[in-house]
PDB file of N, CA and C in Angstrom:
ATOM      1  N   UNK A   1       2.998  19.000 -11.070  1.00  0.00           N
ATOM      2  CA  UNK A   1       2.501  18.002 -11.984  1.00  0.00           C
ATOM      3  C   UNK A   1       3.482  17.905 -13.134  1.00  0.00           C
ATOM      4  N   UNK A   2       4.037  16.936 -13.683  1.00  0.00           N
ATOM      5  CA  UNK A   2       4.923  16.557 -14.539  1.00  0.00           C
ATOM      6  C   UNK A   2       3.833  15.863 -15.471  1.00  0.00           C
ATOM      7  N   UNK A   3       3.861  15.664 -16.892  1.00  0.00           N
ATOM      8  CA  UNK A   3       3.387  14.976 -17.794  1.00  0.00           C
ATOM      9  C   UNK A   3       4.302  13.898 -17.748  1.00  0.00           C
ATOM     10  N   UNK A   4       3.369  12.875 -18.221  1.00  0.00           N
ATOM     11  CA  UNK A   4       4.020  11.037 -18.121  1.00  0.00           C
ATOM     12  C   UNK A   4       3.871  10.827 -19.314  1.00  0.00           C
ATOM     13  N   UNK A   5       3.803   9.488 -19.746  1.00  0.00           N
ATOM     14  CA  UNK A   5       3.642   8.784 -21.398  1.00  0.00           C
ATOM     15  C   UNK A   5       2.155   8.645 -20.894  1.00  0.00           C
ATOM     16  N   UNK A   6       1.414   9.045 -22.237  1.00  0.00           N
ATOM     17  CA  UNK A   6      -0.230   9.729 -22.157  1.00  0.00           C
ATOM     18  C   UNK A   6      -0.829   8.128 -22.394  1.00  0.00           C
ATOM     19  N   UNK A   7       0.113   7.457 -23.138  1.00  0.00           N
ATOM     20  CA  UNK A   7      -0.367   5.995 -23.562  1.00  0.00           C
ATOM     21  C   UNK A   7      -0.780   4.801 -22.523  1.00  0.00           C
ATOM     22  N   UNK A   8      -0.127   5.148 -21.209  1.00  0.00           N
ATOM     23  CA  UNK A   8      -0.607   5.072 -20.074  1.00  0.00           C
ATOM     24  C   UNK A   8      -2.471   4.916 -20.203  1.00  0.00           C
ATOM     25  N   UNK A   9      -2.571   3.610 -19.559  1.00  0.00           N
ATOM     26  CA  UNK A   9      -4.306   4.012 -19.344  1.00  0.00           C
ATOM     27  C   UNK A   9      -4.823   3.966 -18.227  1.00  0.00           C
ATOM     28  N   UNK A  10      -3.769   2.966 -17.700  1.00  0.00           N
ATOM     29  CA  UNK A  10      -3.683   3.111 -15.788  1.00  0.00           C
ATOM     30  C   UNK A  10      -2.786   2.526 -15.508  1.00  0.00           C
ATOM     31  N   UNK A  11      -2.537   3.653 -13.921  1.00  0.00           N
ATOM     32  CA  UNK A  11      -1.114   3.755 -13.805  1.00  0.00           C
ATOM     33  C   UNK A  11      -1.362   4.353 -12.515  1.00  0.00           C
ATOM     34  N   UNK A  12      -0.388   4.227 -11.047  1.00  0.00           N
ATOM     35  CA  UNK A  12      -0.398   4.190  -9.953  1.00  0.00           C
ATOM     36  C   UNK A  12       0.290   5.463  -9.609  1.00  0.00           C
ATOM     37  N   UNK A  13      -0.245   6.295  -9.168  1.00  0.00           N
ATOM     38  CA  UNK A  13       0.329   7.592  -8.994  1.00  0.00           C
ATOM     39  C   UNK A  13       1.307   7.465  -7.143  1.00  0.00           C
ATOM     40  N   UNK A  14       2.215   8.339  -7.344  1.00  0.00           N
ATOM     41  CA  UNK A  14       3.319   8.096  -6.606  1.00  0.00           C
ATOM     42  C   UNK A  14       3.653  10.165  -6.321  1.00  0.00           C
ATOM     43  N   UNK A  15       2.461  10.443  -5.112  1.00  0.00           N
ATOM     44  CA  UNK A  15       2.433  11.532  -5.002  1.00  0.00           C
ATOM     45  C   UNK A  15       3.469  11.634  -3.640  1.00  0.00           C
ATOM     46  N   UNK A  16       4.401  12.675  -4.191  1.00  0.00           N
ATOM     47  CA  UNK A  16       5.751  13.409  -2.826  1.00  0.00           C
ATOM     48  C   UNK A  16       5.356  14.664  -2.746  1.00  0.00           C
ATOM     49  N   UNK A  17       5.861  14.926  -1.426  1.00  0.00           N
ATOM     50  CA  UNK A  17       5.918  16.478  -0.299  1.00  0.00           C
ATOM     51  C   UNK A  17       7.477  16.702  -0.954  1.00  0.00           C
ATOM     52  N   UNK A  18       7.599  18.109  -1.617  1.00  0.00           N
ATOM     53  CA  UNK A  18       8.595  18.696  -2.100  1.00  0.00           C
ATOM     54  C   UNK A  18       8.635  20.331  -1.521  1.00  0.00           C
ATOM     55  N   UNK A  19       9.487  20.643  -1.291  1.00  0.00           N
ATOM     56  CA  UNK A  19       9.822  21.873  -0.786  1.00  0.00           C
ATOM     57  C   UNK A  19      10.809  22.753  -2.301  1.00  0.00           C
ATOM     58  N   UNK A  20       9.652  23.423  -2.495  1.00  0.00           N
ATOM     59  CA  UNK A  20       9.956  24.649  -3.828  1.00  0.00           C
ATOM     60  C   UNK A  20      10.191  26.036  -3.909  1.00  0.00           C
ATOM     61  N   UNK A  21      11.106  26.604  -3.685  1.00  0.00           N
ATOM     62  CA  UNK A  21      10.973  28.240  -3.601  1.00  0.00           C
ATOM     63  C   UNK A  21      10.666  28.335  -1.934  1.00  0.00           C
ATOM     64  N   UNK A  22      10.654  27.816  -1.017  1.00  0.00           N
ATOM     65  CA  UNK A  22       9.843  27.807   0.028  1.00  0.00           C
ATOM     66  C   UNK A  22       8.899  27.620   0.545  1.00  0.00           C
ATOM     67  N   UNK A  23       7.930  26.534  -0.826  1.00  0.00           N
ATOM     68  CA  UNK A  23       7.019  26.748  -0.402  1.00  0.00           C
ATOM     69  C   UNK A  23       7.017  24.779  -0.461  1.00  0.00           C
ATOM     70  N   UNK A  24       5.834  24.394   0.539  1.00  0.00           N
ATOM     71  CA  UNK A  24       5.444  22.724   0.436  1.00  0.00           C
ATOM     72  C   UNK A  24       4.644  22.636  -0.770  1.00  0.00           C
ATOM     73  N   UNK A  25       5.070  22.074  -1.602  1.00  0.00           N
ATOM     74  CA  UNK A  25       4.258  21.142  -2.752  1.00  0.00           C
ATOM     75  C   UNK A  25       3.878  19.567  -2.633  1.00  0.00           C
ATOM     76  N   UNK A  26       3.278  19.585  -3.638  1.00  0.00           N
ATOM     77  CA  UNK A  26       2.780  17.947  -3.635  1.00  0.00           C
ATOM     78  C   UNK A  26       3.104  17.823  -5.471  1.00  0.00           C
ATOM     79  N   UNK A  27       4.469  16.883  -5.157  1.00  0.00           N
ATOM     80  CA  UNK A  27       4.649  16.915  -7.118  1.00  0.00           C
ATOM     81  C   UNK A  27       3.978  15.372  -7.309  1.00  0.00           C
ATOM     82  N   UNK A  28       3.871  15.125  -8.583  1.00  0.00           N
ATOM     83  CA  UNK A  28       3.166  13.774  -8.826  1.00  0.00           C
ATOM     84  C   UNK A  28       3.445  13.627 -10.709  1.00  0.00           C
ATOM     85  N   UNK A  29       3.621  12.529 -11.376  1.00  0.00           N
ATOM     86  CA  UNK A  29       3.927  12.312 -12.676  1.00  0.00           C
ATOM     87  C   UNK A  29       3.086  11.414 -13.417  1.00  0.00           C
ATOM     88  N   UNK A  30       2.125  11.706 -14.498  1.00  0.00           N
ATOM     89  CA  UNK A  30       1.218  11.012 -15.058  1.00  0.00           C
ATOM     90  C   UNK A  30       1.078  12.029 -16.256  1.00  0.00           C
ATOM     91  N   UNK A  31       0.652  10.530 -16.703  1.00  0.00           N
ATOM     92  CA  UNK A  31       0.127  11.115 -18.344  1.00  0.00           C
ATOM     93  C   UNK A  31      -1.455  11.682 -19.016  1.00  0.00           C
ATOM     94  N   UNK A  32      -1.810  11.772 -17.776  1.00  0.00           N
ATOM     95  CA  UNK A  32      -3.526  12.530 -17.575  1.00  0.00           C
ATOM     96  C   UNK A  32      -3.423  13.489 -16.542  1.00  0.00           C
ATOM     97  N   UNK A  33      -3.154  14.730 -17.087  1.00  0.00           N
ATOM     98  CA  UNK A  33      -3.015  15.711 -16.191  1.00  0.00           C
ATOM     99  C   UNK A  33      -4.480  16.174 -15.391  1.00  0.00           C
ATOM    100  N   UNK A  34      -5.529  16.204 -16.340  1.00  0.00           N
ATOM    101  CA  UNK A  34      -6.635  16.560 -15.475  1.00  0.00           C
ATOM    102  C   UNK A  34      -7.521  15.012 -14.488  1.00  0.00           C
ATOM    103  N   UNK A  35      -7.247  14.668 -14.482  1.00  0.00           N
ATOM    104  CA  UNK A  35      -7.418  13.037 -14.087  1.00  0.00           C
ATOM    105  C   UNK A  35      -6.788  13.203 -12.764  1.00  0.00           C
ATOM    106  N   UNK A  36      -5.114  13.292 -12.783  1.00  0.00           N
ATOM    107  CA  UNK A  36      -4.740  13.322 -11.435  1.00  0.00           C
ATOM    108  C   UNK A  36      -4.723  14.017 -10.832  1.00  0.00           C
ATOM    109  N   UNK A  37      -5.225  15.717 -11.167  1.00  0.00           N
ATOM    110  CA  UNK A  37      -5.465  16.666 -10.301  1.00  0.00           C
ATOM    111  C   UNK A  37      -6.227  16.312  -9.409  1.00  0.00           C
ATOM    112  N   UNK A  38      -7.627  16.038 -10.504  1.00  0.00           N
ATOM    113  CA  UNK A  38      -9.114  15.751  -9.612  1.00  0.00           C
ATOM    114  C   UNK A  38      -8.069  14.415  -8.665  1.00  0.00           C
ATOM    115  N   UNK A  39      -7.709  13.745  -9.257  1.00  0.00           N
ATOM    116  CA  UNK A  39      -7.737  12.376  -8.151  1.00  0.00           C
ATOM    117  C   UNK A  39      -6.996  12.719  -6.671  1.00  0.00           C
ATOM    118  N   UNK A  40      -5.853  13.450  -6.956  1.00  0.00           N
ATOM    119  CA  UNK A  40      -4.965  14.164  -5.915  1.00  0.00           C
ATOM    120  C   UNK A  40      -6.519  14.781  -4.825  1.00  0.00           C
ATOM    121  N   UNK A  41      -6.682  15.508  -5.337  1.00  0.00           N
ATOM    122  CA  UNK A  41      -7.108  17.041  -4.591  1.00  0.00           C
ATOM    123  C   UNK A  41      -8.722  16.270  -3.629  1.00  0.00           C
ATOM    124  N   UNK A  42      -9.125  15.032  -4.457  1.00  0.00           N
ATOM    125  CA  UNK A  42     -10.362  14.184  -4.342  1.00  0.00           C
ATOM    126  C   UNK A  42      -9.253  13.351  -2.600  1.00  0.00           C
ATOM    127  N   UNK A  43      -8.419  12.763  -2.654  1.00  0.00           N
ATOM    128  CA  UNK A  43      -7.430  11.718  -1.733  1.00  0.00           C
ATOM    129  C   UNK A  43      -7.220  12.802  -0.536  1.00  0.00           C
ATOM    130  N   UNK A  44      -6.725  14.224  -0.980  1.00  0.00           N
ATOM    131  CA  UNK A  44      -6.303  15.566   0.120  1.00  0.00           C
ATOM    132  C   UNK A  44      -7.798  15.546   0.862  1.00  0.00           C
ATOM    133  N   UNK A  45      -9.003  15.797   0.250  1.00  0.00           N
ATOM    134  CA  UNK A  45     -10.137  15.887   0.833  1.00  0.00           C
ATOM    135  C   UNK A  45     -10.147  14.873   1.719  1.00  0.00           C
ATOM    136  N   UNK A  46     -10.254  13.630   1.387  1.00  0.00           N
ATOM    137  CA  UNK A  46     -10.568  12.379   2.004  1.00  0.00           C
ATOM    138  C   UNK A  46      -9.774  12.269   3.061  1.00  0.00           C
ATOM    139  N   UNK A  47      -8.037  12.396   2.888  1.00  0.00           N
ATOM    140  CA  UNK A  47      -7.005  12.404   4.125  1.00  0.00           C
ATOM    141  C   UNK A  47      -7.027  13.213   5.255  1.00  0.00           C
ATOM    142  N   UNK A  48      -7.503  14.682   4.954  1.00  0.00           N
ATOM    143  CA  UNK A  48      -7.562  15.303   5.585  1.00  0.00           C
ATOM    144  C   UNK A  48      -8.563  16.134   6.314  1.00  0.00           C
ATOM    145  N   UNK A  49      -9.807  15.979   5.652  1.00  0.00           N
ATOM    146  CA  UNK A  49     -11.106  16.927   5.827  1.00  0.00           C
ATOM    147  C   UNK A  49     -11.514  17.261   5.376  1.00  0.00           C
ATOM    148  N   UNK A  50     -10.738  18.164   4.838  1.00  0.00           N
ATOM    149  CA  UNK A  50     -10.924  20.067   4.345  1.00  0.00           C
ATOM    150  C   UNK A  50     -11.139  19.704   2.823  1.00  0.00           C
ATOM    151  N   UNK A  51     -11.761  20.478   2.281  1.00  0.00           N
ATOM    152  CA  UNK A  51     -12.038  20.876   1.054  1.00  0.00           C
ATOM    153  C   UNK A  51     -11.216  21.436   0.417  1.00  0.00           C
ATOM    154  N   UNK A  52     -10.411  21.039  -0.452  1.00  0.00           N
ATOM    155  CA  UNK A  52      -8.957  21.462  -1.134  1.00  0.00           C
ATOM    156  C   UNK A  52      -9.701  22.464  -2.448  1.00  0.00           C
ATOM    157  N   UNK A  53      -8.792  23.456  -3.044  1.00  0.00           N
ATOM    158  CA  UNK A  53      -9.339  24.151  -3.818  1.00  0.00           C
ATOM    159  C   UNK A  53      -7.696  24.276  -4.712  1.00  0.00           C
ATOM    160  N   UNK A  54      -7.934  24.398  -6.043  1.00  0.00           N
ATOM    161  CA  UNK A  54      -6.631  24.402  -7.211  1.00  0.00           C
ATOM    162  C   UNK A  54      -7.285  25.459  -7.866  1.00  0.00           C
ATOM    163  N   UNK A  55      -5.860  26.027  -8.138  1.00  0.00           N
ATOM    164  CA  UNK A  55      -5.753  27.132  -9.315  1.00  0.00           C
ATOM    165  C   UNK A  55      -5.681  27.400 -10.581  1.00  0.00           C
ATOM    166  N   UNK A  56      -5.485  27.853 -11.526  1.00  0.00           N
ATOM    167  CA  UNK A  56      -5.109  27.489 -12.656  1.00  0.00           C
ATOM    168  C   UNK A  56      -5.498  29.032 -13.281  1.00  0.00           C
ATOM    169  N   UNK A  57      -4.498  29.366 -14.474  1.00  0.00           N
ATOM    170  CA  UNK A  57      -4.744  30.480 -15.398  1.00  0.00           C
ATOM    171  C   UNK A  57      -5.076  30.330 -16.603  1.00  0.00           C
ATOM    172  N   UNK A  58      -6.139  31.427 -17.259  1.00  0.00           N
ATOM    173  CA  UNK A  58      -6.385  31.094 -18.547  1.00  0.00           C
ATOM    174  C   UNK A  58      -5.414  30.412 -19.459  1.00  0.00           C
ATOM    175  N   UNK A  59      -6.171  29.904 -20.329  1.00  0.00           N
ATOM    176  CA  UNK A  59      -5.337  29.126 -21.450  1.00  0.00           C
ATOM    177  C   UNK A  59      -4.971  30.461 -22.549  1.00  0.00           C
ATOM    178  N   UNK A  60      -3.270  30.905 -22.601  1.00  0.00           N
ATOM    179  CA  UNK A  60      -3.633  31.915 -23.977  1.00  0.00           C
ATOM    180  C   UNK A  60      -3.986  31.454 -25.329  1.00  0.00           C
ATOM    181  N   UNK A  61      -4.751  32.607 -25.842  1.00  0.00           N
ATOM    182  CA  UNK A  61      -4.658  31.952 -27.359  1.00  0.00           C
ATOM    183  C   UNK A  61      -6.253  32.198 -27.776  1.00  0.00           C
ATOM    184  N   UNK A  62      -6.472  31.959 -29.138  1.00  0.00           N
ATOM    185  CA  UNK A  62      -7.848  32.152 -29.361  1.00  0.00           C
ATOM    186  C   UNK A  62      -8.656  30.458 -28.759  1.00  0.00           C
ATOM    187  N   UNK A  63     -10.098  31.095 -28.520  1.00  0.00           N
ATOM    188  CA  UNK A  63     -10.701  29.689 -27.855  1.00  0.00           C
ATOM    189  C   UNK A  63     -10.858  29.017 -28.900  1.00  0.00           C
ATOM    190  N   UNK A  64     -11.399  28.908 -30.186  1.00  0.00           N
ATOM    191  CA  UNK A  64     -11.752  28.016 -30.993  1.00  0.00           C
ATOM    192  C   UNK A  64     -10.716  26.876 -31.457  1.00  0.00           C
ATOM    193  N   UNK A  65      -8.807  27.923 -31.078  1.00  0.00           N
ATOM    194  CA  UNK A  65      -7.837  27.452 -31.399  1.00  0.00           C
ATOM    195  C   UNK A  65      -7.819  26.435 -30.370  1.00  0.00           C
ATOM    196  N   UNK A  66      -7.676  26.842 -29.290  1.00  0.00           N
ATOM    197  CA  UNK A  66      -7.508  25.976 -28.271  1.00  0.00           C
ATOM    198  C   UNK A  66      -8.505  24.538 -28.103  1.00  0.00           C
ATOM    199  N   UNK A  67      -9.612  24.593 -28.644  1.00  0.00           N
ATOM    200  CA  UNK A  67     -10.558  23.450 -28.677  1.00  0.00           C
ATOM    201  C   UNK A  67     -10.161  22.812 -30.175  1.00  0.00           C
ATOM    202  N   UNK A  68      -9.595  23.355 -30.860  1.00  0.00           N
ATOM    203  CA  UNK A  68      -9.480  22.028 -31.909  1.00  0.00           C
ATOM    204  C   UNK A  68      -7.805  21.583 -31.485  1.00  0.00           C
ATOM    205  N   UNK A  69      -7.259  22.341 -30.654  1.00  0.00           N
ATOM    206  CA  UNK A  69      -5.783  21.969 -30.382  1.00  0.00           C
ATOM    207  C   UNK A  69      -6.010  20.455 -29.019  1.00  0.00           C
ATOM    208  N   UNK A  70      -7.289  20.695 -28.290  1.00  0.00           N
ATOM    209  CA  UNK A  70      -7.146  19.655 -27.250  1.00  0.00           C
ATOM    210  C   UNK A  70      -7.918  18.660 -28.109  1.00  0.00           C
ATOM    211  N   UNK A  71      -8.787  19.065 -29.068  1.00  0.00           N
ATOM    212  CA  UNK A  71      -9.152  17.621 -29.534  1.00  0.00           C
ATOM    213  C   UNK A  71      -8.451  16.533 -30.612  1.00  0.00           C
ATOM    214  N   UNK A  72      -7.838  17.426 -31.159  1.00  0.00           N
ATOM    215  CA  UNK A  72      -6.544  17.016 -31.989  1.00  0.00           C
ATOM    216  C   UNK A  72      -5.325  16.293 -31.054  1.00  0.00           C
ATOM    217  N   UNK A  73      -4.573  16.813 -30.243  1.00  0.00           N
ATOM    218  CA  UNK A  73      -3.423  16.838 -29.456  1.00  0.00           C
ATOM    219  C   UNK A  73      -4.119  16.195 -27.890  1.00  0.00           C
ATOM    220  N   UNK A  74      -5.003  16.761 -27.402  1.00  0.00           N
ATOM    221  CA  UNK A  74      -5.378  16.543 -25.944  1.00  0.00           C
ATOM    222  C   UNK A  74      -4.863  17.260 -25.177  1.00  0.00           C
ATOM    223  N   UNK A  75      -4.342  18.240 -25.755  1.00  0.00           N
ATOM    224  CA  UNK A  75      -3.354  18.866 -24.192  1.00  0.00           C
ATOM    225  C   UNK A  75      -4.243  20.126 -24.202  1.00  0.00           C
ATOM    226  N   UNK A  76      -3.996  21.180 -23.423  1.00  0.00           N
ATOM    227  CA  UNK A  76      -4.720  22.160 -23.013  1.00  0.00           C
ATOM    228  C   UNK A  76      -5.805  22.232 -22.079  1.00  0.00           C
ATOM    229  N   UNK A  77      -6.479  23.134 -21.579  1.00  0.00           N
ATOM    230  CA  UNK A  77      -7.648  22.932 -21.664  1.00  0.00           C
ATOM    231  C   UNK A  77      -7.878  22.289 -20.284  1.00  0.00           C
ATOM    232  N   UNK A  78      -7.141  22.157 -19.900  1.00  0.00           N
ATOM    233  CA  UNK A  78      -6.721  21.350 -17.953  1.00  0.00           C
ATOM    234  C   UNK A  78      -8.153  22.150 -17.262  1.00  0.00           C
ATOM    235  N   UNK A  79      -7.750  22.950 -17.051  1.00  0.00           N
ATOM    236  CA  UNK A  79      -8.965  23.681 -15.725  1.00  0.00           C
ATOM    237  C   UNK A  79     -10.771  23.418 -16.093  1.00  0.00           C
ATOM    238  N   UNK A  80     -11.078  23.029 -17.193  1.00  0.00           N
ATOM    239  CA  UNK A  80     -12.662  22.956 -17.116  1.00  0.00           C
ATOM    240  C   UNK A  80     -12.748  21.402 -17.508  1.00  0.00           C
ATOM    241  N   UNK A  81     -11.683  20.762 -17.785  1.00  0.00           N
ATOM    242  CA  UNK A  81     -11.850  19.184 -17.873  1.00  0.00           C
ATOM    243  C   UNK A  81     -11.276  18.934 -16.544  1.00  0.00           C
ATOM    244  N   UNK A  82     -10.657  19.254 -15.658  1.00  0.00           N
ATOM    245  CA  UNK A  82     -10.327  18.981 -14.258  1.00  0.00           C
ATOM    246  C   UNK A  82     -11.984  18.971 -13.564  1.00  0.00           C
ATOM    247  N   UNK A  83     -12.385  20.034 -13.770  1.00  0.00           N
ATOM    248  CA  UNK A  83     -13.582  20.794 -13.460  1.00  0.00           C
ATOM    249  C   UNK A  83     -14.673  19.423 -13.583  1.00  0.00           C
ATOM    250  N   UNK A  84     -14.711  19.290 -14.613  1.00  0.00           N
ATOM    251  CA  UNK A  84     -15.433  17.794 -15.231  1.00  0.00           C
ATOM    252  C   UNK A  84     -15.559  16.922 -14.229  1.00  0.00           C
ATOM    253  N   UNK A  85     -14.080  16.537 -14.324  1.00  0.00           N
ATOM    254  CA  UNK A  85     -13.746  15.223 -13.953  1.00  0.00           C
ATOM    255  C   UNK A  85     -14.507  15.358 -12.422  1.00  0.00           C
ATOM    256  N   UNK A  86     -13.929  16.005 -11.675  1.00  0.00           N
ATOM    257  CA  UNK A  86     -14.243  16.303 -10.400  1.00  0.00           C
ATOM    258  C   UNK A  86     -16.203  16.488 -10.078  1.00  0.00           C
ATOM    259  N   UNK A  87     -16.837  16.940 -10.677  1.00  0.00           N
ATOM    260  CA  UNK A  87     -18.265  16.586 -10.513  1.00  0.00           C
ATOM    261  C   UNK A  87     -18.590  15.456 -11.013  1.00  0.00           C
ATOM    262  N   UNK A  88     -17.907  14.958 -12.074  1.00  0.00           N
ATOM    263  CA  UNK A  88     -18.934  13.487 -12.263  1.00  0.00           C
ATOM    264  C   UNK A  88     -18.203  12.675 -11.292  1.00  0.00           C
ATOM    265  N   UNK A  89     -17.203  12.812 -10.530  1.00  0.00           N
ATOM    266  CA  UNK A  89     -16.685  12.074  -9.264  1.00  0.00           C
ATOM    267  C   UNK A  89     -17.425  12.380  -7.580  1.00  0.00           C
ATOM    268  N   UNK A  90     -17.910  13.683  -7.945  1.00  0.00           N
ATOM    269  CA  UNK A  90     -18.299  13.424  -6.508  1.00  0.00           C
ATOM    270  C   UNK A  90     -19.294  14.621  -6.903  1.00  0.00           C
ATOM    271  N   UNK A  91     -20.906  14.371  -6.444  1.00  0.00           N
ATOM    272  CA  UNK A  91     -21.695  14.582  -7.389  1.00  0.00           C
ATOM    273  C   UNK A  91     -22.200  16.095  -6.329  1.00  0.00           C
ATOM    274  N   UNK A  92     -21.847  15.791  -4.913  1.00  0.00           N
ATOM    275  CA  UNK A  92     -22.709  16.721  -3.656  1.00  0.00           C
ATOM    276  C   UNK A  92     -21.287  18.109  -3.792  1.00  0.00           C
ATOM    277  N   UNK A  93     -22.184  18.958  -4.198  1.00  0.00           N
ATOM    278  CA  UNK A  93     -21.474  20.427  -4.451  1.00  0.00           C
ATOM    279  C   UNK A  93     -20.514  21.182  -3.361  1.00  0.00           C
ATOM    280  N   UNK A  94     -21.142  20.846  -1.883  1.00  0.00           N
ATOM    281  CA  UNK A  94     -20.433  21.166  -0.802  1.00  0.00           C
ATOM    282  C   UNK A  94     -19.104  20.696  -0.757  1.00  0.00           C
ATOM    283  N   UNK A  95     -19.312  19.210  -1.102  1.00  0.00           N
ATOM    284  CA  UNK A  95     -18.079  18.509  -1.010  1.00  0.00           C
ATOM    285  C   UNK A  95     -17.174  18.338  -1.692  1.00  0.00           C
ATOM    286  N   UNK A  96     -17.299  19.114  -3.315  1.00  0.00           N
ATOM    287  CA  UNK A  96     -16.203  18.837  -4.581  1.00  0.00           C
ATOM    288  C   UNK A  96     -15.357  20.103  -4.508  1.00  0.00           C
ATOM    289  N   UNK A  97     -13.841  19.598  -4.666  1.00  0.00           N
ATOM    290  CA  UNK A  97     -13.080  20.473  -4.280  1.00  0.00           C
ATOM    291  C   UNK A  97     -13.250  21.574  -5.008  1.00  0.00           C
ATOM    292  N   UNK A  98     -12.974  23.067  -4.831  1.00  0.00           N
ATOM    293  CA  UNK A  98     -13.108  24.346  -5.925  1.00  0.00           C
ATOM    294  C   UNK A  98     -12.302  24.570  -6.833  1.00  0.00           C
ATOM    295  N   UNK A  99     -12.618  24.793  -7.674  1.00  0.00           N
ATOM    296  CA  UNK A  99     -11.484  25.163  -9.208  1.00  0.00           C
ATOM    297  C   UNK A  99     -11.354  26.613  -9.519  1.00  0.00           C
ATOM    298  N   UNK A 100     -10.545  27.061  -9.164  1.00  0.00           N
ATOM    299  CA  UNK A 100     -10.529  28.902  -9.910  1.00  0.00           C
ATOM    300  C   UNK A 100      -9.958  28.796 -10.679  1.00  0.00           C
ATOM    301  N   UNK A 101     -10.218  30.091 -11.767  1.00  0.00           N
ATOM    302  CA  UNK A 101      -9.084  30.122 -12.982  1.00  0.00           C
ATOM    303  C   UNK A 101      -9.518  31.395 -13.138  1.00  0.00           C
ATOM    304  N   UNK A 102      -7.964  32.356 -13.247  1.00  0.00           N
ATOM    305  CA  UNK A 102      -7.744  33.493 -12.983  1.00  0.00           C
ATOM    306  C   UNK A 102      -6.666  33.714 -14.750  1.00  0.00           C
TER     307      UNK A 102
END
């Protein structure tokens, strides 16, 4: 995931198969990072079957910091607004992709 110009309010995502370290990725560039996760991982479900599941690691830092830093700035804070996004998109629990954060 690359960050785009955030000023963007819609905008056509242009997801590639990249080979990284050895491993297959899916890179993609937008200025709503938790937006196109869910939307990605929501399209993988649909294309393919399977129930896709994303990772993500704590945010460092104190929490209170971090919540006036995403409401100020917007950035941070990816894995439980991904989280969001993704249930008010697809409401049946079986079927919304899984979010860990380790």
């Amino acid at each position: 995931m690359t960050p785009g110009d955030s000023s963007e309010f819609e905008e056509d995502l242009v997801v590639r198969g990249i080979v990284r370290c050895g491993f297959r990725v899916l890179q993609v560039t937008s200025g709503n990072v938790p937006n196109t996760i869910a939307a990605v991982l929501l399209a993988v479900r649909d294309l393919t079957g399977v129930k896709p599941g994303v990772y993500f690691e704590w945010t460092e830092g104190s929490p209170v910091g971090n919540l006036l830093r995403f409401l100020v700035t917007g950035t941070g804070e990816v894995a439980p607004v991904t989280r969001e996004v993704l249930r008010r998109a697809e409401p049946v629990r079986a079927r919304r992709p899984d979010v860990h954060v380790s």
